[in-house]
C-alpha atoms as a PDB file:
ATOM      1  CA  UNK A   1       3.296 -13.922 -11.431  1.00  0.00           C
ATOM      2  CA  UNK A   2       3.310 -10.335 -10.826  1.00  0.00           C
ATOM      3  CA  UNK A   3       6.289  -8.046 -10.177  1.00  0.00           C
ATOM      4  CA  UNK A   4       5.702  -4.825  -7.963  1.00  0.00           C
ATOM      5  CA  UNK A   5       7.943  -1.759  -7.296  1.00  0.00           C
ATOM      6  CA  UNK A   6       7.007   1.169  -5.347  1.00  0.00           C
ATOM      7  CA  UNK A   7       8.150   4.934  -5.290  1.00  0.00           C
ATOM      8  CA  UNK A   8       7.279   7.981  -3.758  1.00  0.00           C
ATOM      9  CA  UNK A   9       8.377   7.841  -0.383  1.00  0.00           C
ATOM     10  CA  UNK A  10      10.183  10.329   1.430  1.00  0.00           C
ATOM     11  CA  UNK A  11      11.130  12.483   4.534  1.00  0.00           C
ATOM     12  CA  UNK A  12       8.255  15.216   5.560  1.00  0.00           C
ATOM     13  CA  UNK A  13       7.331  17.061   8.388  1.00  0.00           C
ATOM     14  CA  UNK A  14       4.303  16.193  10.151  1.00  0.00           C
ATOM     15  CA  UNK A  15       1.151  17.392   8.542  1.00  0.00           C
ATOM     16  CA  UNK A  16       2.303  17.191   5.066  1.00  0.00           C
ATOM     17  CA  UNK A  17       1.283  14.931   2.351  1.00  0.00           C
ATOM     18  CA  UNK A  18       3.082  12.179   0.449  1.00  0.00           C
ATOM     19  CA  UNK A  19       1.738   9.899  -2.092  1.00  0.00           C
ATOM     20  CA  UNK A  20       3.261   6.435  -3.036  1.00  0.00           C
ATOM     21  CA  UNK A  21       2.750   4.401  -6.244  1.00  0.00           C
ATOM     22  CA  UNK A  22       2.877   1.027  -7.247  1.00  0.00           C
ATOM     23  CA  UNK A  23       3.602  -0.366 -10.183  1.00  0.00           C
ATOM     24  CA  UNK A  24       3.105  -4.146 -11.373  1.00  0.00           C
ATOM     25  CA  UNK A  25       4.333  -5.596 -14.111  1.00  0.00           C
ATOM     26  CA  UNK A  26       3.091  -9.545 -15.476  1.00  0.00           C
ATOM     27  CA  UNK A  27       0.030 -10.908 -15.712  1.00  0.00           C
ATOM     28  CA  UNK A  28      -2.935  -9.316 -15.759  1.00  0.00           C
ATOM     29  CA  UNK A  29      -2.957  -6.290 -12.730  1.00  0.00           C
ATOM     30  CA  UNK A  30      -6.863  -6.193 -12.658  1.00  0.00           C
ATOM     31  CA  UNK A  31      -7.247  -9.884 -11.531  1.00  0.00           C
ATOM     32  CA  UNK A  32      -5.008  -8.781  -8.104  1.00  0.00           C
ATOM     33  CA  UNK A  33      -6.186  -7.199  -4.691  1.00  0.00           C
ATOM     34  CA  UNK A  34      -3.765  -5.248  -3.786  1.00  0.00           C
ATOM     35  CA  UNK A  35      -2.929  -4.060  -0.413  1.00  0.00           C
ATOM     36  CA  UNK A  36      -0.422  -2.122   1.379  1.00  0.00           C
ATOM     37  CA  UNK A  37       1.720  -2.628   4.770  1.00  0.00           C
ATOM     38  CA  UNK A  38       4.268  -0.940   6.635  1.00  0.00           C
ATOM     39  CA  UNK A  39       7.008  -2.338   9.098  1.00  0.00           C
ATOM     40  CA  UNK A  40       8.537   0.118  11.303  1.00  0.00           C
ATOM     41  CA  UNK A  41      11.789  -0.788  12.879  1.00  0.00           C
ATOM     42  CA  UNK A  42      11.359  -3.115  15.923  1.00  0.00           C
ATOM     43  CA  UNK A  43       7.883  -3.675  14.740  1.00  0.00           C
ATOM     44  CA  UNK A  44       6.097  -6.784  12.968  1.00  0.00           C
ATOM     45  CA  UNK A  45       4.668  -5.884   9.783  1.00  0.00           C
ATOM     46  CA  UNK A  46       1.012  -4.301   9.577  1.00  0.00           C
ATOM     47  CA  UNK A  47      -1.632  -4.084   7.615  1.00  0.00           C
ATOM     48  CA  UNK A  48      -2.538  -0.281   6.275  1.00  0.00           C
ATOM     49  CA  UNK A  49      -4.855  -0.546   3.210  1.00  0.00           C
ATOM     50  CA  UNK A  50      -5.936  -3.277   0.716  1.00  0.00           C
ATOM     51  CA  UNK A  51      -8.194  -2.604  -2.554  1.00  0.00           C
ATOM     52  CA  UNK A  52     -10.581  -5.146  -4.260  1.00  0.00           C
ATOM     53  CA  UNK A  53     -10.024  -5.812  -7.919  1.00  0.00           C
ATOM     54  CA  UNK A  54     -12.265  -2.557  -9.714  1.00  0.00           C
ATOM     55  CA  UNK A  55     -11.718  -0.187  -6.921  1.00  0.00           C
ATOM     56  CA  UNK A  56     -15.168   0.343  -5.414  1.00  0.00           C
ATOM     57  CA  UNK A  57     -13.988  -1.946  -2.258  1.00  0.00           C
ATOM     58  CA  UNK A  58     -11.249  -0.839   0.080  1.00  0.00           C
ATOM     59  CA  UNK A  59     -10.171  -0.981   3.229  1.00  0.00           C
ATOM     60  CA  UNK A  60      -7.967   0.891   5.930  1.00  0.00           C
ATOM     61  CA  UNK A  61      -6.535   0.123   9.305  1.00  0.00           C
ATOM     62  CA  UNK A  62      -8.730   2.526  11.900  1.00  0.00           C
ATOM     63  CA  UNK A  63      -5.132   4.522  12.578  1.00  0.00           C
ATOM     64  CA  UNK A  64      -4.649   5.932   8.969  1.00  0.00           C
ATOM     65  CA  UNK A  65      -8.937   6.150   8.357  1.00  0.00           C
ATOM     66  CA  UNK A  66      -9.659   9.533   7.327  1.00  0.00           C
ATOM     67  CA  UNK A  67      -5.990   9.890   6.211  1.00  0.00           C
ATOM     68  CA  UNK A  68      -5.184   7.656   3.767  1.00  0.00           C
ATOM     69  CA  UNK A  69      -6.614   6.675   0.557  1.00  0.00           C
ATOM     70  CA  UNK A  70      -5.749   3.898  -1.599  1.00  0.00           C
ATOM     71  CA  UNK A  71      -7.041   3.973  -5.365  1.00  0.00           C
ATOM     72  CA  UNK A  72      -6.383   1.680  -8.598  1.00  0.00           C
ATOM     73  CA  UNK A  73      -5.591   2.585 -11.424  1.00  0.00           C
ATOM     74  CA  UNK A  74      -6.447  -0.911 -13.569  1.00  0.00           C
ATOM     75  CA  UNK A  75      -5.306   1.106 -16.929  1.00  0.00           C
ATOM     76  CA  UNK A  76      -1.757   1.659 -15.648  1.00  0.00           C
ATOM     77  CA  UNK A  77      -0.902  -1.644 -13.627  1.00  0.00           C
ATOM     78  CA  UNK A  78      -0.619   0.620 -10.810  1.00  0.00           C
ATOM     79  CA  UNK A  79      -2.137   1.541  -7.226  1.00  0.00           C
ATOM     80  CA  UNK A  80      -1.570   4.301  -5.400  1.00  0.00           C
ATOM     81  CA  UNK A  81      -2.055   5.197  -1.301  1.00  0.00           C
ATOM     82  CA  UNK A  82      -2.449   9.066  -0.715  1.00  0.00           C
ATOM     83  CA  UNK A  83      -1.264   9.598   2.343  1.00  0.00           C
ATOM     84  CA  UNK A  84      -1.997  13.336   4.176  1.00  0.00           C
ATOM     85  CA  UNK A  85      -1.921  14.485   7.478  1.00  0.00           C
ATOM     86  CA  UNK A  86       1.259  12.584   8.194  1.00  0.00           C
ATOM     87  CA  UNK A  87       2.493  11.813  11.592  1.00  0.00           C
ATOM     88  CA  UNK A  88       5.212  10.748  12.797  1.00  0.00           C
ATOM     89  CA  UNK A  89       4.041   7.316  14.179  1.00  0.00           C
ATOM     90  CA  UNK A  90       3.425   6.816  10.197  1.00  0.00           C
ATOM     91  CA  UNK A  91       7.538   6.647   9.767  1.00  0.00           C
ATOM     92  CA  UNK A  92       8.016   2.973   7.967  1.00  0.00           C
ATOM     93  CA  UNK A  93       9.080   1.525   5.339  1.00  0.00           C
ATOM     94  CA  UNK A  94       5.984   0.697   3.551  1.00  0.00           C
ATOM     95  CA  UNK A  95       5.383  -2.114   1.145  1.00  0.00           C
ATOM     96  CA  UNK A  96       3.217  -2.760  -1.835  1.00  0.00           C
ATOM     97  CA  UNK A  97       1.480  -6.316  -2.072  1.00  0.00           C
ATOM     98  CA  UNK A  98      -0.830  -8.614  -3.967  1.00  0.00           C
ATOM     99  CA  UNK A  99      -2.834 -11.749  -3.420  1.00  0.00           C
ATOM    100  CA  UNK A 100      -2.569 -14.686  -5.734  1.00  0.00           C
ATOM    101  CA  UNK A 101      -4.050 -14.607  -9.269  1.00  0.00           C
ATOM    102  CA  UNK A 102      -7.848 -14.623  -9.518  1.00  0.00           C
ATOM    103  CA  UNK A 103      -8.667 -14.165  -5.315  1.00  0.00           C
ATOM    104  CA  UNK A 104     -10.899 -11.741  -4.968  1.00  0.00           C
ATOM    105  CA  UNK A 105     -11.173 -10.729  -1.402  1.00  0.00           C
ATOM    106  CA  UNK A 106      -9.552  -8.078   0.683  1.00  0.00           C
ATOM    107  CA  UNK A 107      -7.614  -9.484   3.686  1.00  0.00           C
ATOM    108  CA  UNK A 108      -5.794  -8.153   6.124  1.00  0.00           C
ATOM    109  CA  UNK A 109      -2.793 -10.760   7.450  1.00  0.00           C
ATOM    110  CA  UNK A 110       0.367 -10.297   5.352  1.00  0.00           C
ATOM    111  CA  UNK A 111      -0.007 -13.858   5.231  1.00  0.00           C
ATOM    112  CA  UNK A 112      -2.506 -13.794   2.819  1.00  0.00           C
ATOM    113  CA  UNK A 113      -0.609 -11.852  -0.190  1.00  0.00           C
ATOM    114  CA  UNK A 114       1.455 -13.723  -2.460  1.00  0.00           C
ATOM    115  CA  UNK A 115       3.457 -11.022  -4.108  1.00  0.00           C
ATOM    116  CA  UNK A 116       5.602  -8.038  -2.645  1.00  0.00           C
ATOM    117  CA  UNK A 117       8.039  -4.923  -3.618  1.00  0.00           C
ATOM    118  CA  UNK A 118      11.149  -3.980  -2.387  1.00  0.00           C
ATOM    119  CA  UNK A 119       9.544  -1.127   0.000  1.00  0.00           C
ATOM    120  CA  UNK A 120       9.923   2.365   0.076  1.00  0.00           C
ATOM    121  CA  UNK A 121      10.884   4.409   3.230  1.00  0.00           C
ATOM    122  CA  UNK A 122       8.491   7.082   4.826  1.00  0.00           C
ATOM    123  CA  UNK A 123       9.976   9.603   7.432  1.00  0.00           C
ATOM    124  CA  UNK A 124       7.839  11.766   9.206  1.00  0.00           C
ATOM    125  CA  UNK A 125       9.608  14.408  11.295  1.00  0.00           C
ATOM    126  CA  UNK A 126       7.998  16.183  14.087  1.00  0.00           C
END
């Protein structure tokens, strides 16, 4: 098993920058593609980004493209999404995620990850 927390979140005005980090904890981090979602209120929860297991795979959902960046960081059990140009529309509480030991493939249905953190809250203020 794997156990995730995330941090960084925070309230910023649109057009600013935030960065969030995950950190996992368990067995070994580099044998997980990670991924991460957001659920706004009201709103099912969606994909945003997902990671293979050494980093040179990712991908984004087209609305955060361009914007967002997700990166690995095998070393330090953790992964990171760099999120700039912020817009409101982005406000969520967005979750870290993995898929089960060993899978190596990105997906994109929270269906499909095993593992998640508590969340951490984005607000984006116009």
């Amino acid at each position: 098993q794997v156990q995730l927390v995330e941090s960084g979140g925070g309230l910023v005005q649109a057009g600013g920058s935030l960065r969030l980090s995950c950190a996992a904890s368990g067995r070994t981090f580099s044998r997980y593609v990670m991924g991460w979602f957001r659920q706004a209120p009201g709103k099912e929860r969606e994909f945003v980004a997902a990671i293979n297991l050494n980093g040179n795979s990712t991908s984004y959902t087209i609305s955060v493209k361009g914007r967002f960046t997700i990166s690995r960081d095998n070393a330090k059990s953790t992964v990171y999404l760099q999120m700039n140009s912020l817009k409101p529309e982005d406000t969520a509480l967005y979750y870290c995620a993995a898929r089960s030991f060993g899978s190596e493939t990105i997906r994109l249905s929270p269906g499909q990850y095993a593992y998640w953190g508590q969340g951490t809250q984005v607000t984006v203020s116009s």
